[in-house]
C-alpha atoms as a PDB file:
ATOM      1  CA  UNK A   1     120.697  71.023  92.324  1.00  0.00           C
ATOM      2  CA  UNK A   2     120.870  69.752  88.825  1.00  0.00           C
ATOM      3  CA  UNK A   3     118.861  66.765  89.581  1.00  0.00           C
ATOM      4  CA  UNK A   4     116.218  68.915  91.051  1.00  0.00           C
ATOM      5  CA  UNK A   5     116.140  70.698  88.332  1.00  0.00           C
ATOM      6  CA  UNK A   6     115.851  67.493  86.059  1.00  0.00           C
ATOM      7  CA  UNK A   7     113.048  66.632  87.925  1.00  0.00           C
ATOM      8  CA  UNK A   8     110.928  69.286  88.327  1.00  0.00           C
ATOM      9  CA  UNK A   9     111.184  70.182  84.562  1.00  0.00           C
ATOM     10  CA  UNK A  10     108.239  68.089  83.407  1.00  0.00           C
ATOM     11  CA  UNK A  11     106.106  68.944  86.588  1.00  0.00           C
ATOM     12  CA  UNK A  12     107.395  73.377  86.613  1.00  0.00           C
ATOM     13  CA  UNK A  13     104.387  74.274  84.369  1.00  0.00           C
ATOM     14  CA  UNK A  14     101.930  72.753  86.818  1.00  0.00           C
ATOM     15  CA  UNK A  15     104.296  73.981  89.677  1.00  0.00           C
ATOM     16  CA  UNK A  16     104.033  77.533  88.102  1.00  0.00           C
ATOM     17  CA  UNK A  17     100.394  77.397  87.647  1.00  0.00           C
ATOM     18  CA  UNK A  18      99.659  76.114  91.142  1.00  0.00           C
ATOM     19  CA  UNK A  19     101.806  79.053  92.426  1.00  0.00           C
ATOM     20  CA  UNK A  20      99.818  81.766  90.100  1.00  0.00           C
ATOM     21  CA  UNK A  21      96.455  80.277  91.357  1.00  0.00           C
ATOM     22  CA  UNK A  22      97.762  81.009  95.048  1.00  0.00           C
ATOM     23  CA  UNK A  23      98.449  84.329  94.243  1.00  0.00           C
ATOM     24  CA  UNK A  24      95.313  85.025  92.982  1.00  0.00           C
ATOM     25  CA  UNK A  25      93.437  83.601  95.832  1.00  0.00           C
ATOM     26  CA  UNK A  26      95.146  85.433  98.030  1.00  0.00           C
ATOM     27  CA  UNK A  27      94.266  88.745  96.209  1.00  0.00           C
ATOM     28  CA  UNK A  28      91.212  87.101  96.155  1.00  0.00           C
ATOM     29  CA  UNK A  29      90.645  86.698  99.846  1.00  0.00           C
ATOM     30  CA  UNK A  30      92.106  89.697 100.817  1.00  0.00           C
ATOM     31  CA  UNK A  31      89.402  91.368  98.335  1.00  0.00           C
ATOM     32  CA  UNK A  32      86.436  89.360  99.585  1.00  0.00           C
ATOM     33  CA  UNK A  33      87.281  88.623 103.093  1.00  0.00           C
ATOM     34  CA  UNK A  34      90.034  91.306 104.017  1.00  0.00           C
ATOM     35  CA  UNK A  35      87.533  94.231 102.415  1.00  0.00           C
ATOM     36  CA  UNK A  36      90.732  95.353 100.265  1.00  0.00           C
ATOM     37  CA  UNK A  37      89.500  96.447  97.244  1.00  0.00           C
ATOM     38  CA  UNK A  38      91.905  96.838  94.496  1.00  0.00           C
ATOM     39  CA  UNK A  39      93.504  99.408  92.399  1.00  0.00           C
ATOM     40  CA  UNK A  40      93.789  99.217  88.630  1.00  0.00           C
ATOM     41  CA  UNK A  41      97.504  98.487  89.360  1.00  0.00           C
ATOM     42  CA  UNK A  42      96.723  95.576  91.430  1.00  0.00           C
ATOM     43  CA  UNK A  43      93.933  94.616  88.773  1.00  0.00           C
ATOM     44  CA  UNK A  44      96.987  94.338  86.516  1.00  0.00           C
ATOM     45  CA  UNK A  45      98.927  92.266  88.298  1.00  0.00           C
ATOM     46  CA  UNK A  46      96.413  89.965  88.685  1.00  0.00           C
ATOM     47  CA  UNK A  47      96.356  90.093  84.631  1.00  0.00           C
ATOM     48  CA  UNK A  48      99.598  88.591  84.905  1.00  0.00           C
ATOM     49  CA  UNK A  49      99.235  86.193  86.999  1.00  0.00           C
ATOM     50  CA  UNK A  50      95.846  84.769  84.995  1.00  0.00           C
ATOM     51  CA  UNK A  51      98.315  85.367  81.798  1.00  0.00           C
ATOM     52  CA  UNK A  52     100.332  82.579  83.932  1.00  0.00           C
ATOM     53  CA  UNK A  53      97.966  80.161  84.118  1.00  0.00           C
ATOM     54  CA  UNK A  54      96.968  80.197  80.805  1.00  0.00           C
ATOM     55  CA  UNK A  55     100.731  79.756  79.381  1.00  0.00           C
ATOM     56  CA  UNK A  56     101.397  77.017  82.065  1.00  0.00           C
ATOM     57  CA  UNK A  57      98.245  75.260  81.465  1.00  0.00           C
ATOM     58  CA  UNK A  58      98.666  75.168  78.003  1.00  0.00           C
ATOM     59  CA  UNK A  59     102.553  74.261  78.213  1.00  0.00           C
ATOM     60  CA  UNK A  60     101.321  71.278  80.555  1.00  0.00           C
ATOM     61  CA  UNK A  61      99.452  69.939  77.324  1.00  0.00           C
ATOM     62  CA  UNK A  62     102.179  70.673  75.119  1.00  0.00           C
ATOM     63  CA  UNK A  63     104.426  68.626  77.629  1.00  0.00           C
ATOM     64  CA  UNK A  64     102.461  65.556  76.914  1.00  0.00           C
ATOM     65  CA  UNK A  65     103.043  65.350  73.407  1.00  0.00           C
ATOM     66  CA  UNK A  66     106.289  66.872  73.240  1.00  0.00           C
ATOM     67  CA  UNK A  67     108.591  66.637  76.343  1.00  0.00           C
ATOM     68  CA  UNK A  68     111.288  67.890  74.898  1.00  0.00           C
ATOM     69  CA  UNK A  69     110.312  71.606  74.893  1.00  0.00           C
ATOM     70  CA  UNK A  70     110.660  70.996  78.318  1.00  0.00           C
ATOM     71  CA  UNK A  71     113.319  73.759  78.681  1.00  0.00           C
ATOM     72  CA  UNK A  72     111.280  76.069  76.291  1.00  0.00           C
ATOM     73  CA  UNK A  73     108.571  76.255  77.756  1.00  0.00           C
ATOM     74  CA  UNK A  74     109.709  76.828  81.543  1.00  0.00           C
ATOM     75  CA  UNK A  75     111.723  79.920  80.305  1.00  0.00           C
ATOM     76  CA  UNK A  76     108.595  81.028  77.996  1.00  0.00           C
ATOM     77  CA  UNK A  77     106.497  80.721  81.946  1.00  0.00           C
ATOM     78  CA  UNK A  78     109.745  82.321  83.187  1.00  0.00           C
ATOM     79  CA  UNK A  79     109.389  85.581  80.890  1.00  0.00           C
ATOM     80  CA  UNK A  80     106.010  85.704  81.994  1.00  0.00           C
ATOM     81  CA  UNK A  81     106.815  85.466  85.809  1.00  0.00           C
ATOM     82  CA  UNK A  82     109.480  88.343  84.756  1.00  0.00           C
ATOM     83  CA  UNK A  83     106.191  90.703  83.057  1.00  0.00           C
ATOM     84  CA  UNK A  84     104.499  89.688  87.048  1.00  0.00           C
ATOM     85  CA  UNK A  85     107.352  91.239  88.330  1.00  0.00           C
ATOM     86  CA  UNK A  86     107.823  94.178  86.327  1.00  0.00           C
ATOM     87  CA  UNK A  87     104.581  94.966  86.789  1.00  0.00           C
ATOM     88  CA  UNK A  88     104.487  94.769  90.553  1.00  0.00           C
ATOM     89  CA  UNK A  89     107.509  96.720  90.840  1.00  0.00           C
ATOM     90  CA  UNK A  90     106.349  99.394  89.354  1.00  0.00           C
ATOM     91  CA  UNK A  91     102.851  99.399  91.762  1.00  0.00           C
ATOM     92  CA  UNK A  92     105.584  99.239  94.390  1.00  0.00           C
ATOM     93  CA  UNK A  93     107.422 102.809  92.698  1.00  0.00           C
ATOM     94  CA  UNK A  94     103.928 104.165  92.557  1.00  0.00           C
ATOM     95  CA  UNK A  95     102.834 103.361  96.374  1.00  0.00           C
ATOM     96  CA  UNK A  96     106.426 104.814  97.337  1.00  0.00           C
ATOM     97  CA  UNK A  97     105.902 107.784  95.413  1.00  0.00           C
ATOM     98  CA  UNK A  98     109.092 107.704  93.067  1.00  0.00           C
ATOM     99  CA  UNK A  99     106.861 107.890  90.129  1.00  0.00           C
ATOM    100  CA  UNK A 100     103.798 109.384  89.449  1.00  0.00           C
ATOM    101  CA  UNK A 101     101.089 107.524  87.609  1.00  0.00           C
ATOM    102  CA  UNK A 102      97.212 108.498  86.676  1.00  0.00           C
ATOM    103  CA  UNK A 103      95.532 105.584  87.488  1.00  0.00           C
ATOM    104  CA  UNK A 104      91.818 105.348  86.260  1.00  0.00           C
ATOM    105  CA  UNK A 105      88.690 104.630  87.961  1.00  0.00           C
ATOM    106  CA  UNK A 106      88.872 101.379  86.200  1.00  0.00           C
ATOM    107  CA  UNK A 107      87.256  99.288  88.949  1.00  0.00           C
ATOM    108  CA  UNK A 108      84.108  97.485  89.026  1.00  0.00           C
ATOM    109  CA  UNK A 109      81.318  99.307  91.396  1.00  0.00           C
ATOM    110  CA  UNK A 110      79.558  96.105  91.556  1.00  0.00           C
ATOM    111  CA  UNK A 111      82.618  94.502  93.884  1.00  0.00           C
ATOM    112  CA  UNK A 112      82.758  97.618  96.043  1.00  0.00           C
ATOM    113  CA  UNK A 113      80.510  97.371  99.061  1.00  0.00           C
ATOM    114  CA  UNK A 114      78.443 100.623  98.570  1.00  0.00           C
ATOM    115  CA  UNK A 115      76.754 103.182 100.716  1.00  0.00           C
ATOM    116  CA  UNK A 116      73.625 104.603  98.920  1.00  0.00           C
ATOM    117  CA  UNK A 117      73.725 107.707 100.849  1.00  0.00           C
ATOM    118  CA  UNK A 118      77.818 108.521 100.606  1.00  0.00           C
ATOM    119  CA  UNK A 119      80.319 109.173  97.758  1.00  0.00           C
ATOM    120  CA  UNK A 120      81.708 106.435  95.992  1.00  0.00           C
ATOM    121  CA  UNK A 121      85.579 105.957  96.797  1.00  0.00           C
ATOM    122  CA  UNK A 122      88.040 104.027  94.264  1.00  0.00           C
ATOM    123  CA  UNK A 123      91.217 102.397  95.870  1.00  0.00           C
ATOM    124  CA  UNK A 124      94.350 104.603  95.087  1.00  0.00           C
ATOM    125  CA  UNK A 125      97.385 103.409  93.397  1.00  0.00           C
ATOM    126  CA  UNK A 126      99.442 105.613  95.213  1.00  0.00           C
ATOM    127  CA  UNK A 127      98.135 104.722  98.665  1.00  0.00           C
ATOM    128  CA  UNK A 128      99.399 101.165 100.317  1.00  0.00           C
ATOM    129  CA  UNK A 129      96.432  99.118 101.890  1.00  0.00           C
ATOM    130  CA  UNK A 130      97.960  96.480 103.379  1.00  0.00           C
ATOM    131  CA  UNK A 131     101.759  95.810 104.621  1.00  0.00           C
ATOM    132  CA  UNK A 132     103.877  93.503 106.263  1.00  0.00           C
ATOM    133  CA  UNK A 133     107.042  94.231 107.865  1.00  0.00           C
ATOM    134  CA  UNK A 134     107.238  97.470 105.557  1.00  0.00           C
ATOM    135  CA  UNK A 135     106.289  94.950 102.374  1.00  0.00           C
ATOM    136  CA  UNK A 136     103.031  95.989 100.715  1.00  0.00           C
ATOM    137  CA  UNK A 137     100.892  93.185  98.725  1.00  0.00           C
ATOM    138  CA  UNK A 138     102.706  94.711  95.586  1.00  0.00           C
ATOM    139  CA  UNK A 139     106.136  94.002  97.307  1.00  0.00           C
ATOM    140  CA  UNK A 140     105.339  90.826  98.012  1.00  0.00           C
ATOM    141  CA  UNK A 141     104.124  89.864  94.553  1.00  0.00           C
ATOM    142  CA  UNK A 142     107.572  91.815  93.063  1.00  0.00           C
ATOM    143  CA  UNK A 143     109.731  88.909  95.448  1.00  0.00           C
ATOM    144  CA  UNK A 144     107.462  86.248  94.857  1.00  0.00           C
ATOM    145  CA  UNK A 145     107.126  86.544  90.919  1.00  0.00           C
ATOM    146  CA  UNK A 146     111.291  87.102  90.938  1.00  0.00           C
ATOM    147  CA  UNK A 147     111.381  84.004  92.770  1.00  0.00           C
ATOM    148  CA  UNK A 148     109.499  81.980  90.546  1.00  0.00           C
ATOM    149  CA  UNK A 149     111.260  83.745  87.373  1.00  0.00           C
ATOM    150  CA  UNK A 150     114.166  82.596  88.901  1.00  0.00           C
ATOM    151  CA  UNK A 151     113.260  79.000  89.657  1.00  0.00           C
ATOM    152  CA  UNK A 152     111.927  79.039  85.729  1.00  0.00           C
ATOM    153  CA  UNK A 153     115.563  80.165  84.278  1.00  0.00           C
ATOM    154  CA  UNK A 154     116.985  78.051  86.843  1.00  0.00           C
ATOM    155  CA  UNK A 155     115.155  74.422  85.396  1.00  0.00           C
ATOM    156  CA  UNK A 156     115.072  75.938  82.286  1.00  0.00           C
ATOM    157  CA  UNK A 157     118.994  76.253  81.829  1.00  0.00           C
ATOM    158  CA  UNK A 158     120.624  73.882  84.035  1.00  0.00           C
ATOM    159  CA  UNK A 159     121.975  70.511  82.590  1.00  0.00           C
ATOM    160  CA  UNK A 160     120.422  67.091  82.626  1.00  0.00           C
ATOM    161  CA  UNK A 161     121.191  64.629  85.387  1.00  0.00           C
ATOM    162  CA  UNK A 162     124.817  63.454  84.851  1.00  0.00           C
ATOM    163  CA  UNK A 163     124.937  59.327  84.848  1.00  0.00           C
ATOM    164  CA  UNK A 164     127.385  58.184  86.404  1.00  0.00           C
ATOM    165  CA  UNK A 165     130.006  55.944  84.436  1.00  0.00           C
ATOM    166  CA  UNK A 166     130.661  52.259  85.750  1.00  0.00           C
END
C-alpha cells in the first residue's frame, strides 16, 4: 500500500482529472444519447466535477516545477472530491424525499428536445430518472466522488516508500 501510494502521488492529479472527465461524459452521454435531461442539482454536480479538472489540471503544472507539494495538492483535489460528494448526497436526500428543496427552472431550453405544440417540462430534482440496483446517477456520483476523496487522503497522507537497510 505505501508504495502505491508513493507512486501514484506524482501521477493522482492526472488520475483525478481523468476520473472527473469520465464522470462528465457519462452525464454527458446519458444527456445526449440516454435523453436524460438534467436537473439544476445534477447541473451542480457537474460544477464540481469541472471544478476538478481545473484544480487537477492546474496541480499537474504545479507538479512539474515543484514536486514536493505533491501531498498538498492531492488533499487540496481531495477536498474538492469531498464538495462532489456533498453535493451529490444531498441530490440523493432530495430524490428520496428527506429534504425538501426549490429547485429552479435553471436549465437551458436549447438542450431540451422541444415540442412546438406542447408545454415545456423541466427535469425535477425530486424525481429519480435513472437507477441501478436502487442507486440513482446521484448515488452513484456520492460513492464514486467518496472513493476518489478517499484515494486523495489516502496518497496524500501515507508515508514515503521505506528503503530497506543493507
Amino acid at each position: 500500500m505505501l508504495t502505491l501510494a508513493s507512486r501514484m502521488r506524482p501521477i493522482w492529479p492526472l488520475l483525478a482529472l481523468l476520473a472527473s472527465g469520465a464522470m462528465l461524459a457519462a452525464a454527458h452521454s446519458f444527456q445526449r444519447f440516454g435523453g436524460l435531461y438534467p436537473c439544476p442539482l445534477c447541473l451542480d454536480q457537474r460544477n464540481w466535477h469541472w471544478a476538478v479538472v481545473v484544480v487537477s489540471a492546474l496541480s499537474f503544472g504545479v507538479l512539474r516545477l515543484r514536486p514536493g507539494f505533491a501531498r498538498w495538492l492531492a488533499a487540496l483535489i481531495g477536498l474538492v472530491f469531498v464538495g462532489s460528494m456533498g453535493m451529490a448526497l444531498y441530490h440523493v436526500a432530495v430524490e428520496q424525499h428527506w429534504v425538501v428543496a426549490q429547485c429552479d427552472a435553471r436549465i437551458d431550453l436549447n438542450d431540451l428536445a422541444l415540442d412546438m405544440d406542447g408545454p415545456v417540462v423541466a427535469p425535477k430534482c425530486d424525481e429519480i430518472a435513472w437507477q441501478f440496483a436502487g442507486i440513482s446517477m446521484a448515488g452513484f456520483n456520492a460513492i464514486i466522488s467518496a472513493l476518489l476523496a478517499l484515494a486523495s487522503v489516502a496518497i496524500a497522507l501515507l508515508p514515503e516508500r521505506c528503503q530497506a537497510r543493507t
